[in-house]
Protein backbone atom coordinates (compact mmCIF):
# COMPACT_ATOMS: atom_id res chain seq x y z
CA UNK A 1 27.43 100.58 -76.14
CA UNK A 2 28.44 99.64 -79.71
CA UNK A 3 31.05 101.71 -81.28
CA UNK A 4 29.86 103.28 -84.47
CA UNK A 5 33.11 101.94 -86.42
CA UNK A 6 31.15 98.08 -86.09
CA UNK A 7 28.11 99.00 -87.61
CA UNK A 8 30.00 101.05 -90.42
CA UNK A 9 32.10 97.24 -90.94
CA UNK A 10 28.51 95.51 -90.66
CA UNK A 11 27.49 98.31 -93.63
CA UNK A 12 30.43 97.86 -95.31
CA UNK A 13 30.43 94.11 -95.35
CA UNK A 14 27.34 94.38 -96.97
CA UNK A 15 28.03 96.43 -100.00
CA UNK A 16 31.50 93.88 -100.34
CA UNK A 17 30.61 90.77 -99.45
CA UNK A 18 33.89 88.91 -100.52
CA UNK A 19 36.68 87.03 -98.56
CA UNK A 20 39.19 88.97 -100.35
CA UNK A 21 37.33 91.96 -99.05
CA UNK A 22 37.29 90.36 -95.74
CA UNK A 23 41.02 89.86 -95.48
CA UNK A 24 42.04 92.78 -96.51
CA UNK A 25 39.82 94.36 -93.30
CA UNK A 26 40.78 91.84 -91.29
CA UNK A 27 41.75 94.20 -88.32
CA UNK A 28 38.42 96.19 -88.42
CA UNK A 29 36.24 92.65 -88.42
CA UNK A 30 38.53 92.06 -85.13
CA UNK A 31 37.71 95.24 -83.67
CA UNK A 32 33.98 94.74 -84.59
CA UNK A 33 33.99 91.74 -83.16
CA UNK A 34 35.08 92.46 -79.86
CA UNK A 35 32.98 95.18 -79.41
CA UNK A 36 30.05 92.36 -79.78
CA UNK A 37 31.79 90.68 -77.65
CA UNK A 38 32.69 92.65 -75.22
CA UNK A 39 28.50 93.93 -75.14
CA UNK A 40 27.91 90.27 -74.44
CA UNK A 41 30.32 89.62 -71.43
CA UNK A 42 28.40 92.69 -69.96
CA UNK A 43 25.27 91.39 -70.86
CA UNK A 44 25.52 87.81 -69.69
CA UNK A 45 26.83 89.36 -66.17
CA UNK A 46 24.23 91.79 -65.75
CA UNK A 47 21.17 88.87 -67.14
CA UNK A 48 22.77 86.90 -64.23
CA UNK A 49 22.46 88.95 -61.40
CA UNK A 50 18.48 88.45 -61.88
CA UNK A 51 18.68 85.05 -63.75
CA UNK A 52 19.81 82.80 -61.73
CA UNK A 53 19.59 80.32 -65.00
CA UNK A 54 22.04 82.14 -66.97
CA UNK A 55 24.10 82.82 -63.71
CA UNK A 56 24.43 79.04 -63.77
CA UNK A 57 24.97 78.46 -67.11
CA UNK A 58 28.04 79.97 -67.19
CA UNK A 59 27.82 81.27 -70.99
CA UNK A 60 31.09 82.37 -72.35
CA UNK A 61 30.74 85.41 -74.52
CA UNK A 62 32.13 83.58 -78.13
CA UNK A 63 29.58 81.13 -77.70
CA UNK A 64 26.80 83.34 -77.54
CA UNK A 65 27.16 85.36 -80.51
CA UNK A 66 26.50 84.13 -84.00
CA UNK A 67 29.03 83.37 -86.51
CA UNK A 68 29.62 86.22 -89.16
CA UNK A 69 29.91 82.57 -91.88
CA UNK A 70 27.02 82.10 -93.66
CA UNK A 71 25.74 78.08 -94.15
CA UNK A 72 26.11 78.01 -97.71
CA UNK A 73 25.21 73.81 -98.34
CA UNK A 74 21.69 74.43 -99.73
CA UNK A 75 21.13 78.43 -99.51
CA UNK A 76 20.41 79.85 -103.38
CA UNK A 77 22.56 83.29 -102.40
CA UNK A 78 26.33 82.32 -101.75
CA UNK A 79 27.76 85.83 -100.15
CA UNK A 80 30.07 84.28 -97.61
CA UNK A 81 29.15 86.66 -94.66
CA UNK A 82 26.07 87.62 -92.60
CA UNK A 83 26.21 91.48 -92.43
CA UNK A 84 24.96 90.87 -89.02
CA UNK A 85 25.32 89.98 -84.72
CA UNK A 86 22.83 88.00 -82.70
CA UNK A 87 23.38 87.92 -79.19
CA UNK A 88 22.01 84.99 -77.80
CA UNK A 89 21.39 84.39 -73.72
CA UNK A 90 19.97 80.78 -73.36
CA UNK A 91 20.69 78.81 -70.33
CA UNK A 92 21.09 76.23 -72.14
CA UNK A 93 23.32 77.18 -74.83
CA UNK A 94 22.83 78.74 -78.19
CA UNK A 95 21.14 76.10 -80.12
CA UNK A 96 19.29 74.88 -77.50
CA UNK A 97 15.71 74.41 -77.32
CA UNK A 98 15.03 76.50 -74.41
CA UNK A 99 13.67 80.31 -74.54
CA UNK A 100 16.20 83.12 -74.38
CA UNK A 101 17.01 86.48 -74.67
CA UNK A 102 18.64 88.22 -77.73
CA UNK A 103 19.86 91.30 -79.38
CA UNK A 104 19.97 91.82 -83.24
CA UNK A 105 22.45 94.09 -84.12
CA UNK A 106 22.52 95.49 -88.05
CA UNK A 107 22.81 99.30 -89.08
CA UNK A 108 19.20 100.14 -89.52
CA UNK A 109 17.86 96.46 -88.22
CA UNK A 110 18.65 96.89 -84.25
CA UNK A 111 16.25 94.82 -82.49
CA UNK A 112 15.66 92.91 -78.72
CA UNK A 113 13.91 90.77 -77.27
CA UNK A 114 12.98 87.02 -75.91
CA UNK A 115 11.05 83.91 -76.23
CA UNK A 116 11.40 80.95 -78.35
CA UNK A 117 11.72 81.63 -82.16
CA UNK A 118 11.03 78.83 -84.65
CA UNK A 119 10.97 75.64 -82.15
CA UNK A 120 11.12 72.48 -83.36
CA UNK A 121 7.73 70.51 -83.39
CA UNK A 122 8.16 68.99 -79.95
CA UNK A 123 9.10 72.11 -78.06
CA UNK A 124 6.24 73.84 -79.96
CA UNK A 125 3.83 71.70 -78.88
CA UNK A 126 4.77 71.60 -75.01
CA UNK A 127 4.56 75.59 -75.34
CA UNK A 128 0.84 75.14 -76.56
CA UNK A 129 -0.06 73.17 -74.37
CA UNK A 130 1.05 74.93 -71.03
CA UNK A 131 -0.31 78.03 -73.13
CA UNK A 132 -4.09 76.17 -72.84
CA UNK A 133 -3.13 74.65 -69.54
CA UNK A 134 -2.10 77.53 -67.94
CA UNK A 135 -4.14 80.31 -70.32
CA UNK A 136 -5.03 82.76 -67.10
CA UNK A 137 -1.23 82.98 -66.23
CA UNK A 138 -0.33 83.13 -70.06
CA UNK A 139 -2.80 86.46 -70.23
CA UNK A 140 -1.17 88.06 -67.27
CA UNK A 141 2.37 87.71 -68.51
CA UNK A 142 1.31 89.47 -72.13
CA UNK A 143 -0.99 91.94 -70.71
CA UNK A 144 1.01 93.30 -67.68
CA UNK A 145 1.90 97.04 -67.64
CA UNK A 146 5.54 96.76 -67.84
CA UNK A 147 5.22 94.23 -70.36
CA UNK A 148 2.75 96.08 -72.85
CA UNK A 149 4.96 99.30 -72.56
CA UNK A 150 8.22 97.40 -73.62
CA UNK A 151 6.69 95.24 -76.05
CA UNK A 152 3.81 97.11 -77.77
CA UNK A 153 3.84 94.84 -80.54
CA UNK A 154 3.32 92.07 -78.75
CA UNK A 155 3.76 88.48 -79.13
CA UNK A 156 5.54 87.45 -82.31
CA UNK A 157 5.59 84.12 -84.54
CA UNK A 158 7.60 83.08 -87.62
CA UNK A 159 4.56 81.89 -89.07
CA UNK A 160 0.84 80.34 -88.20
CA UNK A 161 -1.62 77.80 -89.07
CA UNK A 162 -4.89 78.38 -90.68
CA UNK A 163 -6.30 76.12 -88.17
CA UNK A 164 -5.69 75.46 -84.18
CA UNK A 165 -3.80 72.43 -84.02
CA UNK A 166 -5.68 69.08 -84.14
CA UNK A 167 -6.98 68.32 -80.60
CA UNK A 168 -8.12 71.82 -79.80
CA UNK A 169 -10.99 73.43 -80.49
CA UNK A 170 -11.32 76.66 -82.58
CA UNK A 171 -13.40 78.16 -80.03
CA UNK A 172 -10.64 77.55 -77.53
CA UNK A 173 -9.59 81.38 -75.66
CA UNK A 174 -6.24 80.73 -76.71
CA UNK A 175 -6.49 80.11 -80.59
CA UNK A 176 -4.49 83.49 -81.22
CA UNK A 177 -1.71 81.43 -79.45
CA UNK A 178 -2.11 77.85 -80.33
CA UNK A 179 -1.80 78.52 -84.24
CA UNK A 180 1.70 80.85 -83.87
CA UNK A 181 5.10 78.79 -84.91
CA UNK A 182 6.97 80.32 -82.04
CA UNK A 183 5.95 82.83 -79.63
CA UNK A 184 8.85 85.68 -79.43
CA UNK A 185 8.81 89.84 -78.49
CA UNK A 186 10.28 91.92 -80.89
CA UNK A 187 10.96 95.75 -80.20
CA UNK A 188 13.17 98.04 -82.46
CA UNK A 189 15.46 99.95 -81.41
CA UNK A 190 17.83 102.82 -83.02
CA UNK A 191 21.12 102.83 -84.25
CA UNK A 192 21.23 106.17 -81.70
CA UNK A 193 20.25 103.42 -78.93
CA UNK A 194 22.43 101.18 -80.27
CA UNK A 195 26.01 103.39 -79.74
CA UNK A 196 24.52 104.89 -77.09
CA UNK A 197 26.19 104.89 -73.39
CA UNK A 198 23.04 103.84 -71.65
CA UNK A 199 22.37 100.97 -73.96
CA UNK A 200 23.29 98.02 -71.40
CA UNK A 201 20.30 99.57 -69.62
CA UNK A 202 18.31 99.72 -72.03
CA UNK A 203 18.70 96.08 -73.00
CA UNK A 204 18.55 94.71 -69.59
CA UNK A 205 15.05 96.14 -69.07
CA UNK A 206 13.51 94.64 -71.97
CA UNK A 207 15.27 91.58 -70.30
CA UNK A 208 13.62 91.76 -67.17
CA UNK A 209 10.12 92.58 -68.39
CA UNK A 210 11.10 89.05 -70.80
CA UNK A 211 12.10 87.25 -67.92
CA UNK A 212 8.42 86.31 -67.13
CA UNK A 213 7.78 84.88 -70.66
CA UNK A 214 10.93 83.25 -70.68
CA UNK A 215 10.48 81.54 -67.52
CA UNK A 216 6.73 80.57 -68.66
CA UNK A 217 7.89 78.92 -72.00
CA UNK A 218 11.03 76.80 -70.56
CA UNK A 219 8.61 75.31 -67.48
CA UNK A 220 7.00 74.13 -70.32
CA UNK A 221 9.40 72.97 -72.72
CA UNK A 222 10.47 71.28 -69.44
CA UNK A 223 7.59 69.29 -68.63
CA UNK A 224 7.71 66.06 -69.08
């Protein structure tokens, strides 16, 4: 669970988002921070014993959790700090190209789920292809029972093209697929859920019902 004291700092942060703020609640970023870190340990442990991937991987917890700095080089809106924690599970690291799991954390903003969000062009196009190689299998994963009920809304892109991508045909059964940007699940869930003892739960089953997805995009990301 997340204690409710981090997503007050995360609210707070947001209404005085200043380093002198910052250092003068120094101690409650620390706590906050733990507690994110502490989920994440947990997380990565329990992802493990049914991802043999992430088992491997040995992810520390620090590396898996985004920095609270924001990148301020080109960005229009220079507030120092994210008001916000993503917990990111990829086997092959953070940054990586390969699918993964994740958990947004922000007081009204809670979200989980998995997939690849925003690949760059070369990953993207691997995923479209296996997704017209390998359509049938594609359908299952989305349309399965478990999967449905954890993910109503589905699969999930950044953006899409107006048009399938050059070398596929419009009519092609998997259009809907080969225009998205990125192909993620998104589910919300409440702050209640959120600082909730059960949440580890929680998260781990919209893991597992990911898995399938997961496993599906980095085969193809991994073909050669």
């Amino acid at each position: 669970m997340i204690n409710k004291a981090t997503l007050t700092f995360l609210e707070d942060l947001k209404d005085n988002n200043s380093k002198e703020w910052l250092d003068e609640h120094r101690a409650k970023y620390d706590l906050a921070k733990g507690d994110v870190l502490a989920l994440t340990a947990s997380l990565i442990s329990a992802v493990g014993d049914f991802d043999k991937t992430i088992a491997d991987a040995a992810l520390q917890p620090k590396s898996c959790i985004t920095r609270l700095n924001r990148d301020l080089r080109f960005a229009k809106d220079k507030t120092p700090y994210k008001n916000d924690y993503y917990i990111v599970l990829n086997k092959d690291g953070k940054n990586s190209a390969s699918a993964f799991y994740y958990v947004h954390i922000q007081p009204g903003n809670c979200f989980v789920g998995g997939g690849l969000y925003n690949p760059q062009p070369e990953p993207l196009k691997k995923a479209r292809q296996e997704i017209d190689y390998s359509f049938n299998e594609w359908t299952k994963i989305i349309s399965d029972k478990a999967f449905k009920k954890s993910f109503p809304s589905g699969i999930q892109s950044v953006g899409a093209l107006n048009k399938v991508p050059a070398g596929y045909d419009e009519s092609n059964a998997a259009s809907e697929f080969l225009k998205m940007k990125g192909f993620c699940t998104k589910e919300m869930i409440t702050d209640k859920d959120i600082m909730a003892a059960g949440l580890e739960d929680k998260i781990i089953t919209y893991f597992k019902t990911a898995r399938p997805l997961v496993d599906f995009l980095n085969r193809a990301i991994e073909n050669d």
